[in-house]
C-alpha atoms as a PDB file:
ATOM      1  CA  UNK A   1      85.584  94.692  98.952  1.00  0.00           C
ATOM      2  CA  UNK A   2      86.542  97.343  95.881  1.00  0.00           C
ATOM      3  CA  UNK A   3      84.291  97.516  93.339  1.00  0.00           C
ATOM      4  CA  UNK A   4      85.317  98.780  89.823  1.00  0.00           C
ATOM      5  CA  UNK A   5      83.023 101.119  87.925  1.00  0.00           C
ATOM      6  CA  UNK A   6      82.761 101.847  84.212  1.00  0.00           C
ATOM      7  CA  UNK A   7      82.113 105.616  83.205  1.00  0.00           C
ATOM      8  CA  UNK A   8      81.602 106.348  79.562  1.00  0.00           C
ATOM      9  CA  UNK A   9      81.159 108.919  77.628  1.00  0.00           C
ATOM     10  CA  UNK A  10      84.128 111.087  78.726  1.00  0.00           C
ATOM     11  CA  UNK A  11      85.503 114.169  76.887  1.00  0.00           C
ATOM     12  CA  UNK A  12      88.279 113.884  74.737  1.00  0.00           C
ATOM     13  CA  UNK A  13      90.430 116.097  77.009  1.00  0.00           C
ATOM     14  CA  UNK A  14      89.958 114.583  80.552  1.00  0.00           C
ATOM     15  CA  UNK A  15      92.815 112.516  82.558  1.00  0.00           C
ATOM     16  CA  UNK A  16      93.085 110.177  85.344  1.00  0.00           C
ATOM     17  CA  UNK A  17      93.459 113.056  87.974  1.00  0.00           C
ATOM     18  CA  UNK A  18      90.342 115.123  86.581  1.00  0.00           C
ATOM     19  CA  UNK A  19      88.434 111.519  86.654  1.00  0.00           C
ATOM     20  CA  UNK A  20      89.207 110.765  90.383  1.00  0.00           C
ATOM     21  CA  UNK A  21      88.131 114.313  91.376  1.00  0.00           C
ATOM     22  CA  UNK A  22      84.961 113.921  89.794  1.00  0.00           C
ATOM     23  CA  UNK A  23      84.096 111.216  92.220  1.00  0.00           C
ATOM     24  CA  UNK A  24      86.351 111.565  95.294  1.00  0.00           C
ATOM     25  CA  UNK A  25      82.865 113.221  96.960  1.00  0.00           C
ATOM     26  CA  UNK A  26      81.412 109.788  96.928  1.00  0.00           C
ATOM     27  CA  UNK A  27      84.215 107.888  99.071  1.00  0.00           C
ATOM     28  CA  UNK A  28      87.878 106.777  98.949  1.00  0.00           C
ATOM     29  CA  UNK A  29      89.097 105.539  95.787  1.00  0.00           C
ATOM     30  CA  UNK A  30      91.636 103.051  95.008  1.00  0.00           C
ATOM     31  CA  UNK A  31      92.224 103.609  90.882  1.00  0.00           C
ATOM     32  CA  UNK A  32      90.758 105.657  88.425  1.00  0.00           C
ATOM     33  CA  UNK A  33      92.027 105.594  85.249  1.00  0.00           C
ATOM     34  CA  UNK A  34      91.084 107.338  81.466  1.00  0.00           C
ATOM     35  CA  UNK A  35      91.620 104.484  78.176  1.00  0.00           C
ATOM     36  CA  UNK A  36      93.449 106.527  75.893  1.00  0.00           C
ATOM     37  CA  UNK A  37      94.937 105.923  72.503  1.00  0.00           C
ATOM     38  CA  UNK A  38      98.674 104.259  72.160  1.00  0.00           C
ATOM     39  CA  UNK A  39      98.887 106.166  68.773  1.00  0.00           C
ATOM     40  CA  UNK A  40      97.392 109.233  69.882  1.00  0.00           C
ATOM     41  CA  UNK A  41      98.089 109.665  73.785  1.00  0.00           C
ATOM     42  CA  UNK A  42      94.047 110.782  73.824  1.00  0.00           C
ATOM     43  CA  UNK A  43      91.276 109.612  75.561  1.00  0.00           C
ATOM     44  CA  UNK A  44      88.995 107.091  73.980  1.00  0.00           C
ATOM     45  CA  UNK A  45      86.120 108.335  75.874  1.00  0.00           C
ATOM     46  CA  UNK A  46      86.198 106.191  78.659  1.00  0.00           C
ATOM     47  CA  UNK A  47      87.575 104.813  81.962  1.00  0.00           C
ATOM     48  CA  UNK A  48      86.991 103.030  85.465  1.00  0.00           C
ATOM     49  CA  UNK A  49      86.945 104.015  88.558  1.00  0.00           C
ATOM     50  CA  UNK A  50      87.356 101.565  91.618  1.00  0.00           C
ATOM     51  CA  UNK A  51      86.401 102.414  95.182  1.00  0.00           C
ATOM     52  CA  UNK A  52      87.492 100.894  97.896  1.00  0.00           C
ATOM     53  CA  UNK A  53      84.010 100.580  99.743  1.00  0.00           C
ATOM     54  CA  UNK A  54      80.821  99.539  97.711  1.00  0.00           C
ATOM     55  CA  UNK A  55      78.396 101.308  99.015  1.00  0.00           C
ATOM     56  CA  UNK A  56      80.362 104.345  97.873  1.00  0.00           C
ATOM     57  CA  UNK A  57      80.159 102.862  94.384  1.00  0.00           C
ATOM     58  CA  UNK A  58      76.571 102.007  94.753  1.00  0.00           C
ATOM     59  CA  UNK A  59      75.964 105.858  95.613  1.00  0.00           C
ATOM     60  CA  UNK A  60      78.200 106.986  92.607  1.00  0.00           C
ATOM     61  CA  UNK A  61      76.480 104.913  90.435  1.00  0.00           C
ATOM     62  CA  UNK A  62      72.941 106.331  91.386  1.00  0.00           C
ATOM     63  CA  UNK A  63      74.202 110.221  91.821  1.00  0.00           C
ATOM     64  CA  UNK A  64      76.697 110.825  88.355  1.00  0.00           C
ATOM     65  CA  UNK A  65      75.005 108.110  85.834  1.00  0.00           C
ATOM     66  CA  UNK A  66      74.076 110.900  82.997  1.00  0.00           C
ATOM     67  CA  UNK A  67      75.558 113.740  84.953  1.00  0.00           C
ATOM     68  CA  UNK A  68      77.620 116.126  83.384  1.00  0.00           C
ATOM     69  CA  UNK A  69      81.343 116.091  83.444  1.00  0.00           C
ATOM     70  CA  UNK A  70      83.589 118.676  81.612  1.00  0.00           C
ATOM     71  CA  UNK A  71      80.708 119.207  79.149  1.00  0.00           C
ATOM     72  CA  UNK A  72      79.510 116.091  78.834  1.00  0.00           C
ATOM     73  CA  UNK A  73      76.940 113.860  80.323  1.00  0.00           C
ATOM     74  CA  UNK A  74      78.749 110.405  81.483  1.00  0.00           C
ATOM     75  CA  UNK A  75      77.524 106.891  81.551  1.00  0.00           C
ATOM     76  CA  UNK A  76      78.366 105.084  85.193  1.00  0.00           C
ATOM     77  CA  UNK A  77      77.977 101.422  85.660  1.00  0.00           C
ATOM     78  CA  UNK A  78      79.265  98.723  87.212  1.00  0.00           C
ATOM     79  CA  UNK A  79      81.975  97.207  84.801  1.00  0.00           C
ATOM     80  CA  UNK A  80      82.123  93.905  83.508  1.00  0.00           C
ATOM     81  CA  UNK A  81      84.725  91.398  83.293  1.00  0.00           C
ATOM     82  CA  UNK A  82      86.700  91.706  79.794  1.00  0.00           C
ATOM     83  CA  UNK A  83      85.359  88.988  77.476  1.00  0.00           C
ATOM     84  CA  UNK A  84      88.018  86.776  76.003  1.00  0.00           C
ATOM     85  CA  UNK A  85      89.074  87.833  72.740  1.00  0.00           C
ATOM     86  CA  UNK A  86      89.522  85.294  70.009  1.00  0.00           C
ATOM     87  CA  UNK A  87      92.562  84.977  68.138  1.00  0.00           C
END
């Protein structure tokens, strides 16, 4: 079962192919993906990561939460679902 992982903190500059690297040492991954701006086209400082096994996650989780990343040290979690938004 995949397991999708938040990772804060990110630097302004990084994209979905500098993300995945970061954590393609810890097992296959199905998505990872930077939030960026739709004004801007930057990065809002975050993203997820989802790999395919979860005891890869697990192991991501423990190794790269606070662990520097171009320049800055990142937050790794697991991610929560979305809460509903109210209109």
């Amino acid at each position: 079962m995949a397991k999708k992982l938040f990772v804060g903190n990110l630097s302004w500059g990084i994209d979905d192919a500098a993300l995945e690297e970061a954590f393609a040492s810890y097992g296959a991954i199905d998505e990872a993906v930077v939030i960026v701006d739709r004004a801007t086209g930057r990065s809002k400082g975050f993203g997820f990561v989802t790999f395919a096994d979860d005891s890869a996650a697990d192991a991501a989780i423990a190794e790269m939460n606070e662990k520097e990343v171009d320049g800055r040290p990142v937050t790794v979690n697991e991610a929560r679902p979305m809460a509903p938004r109210e209109e």
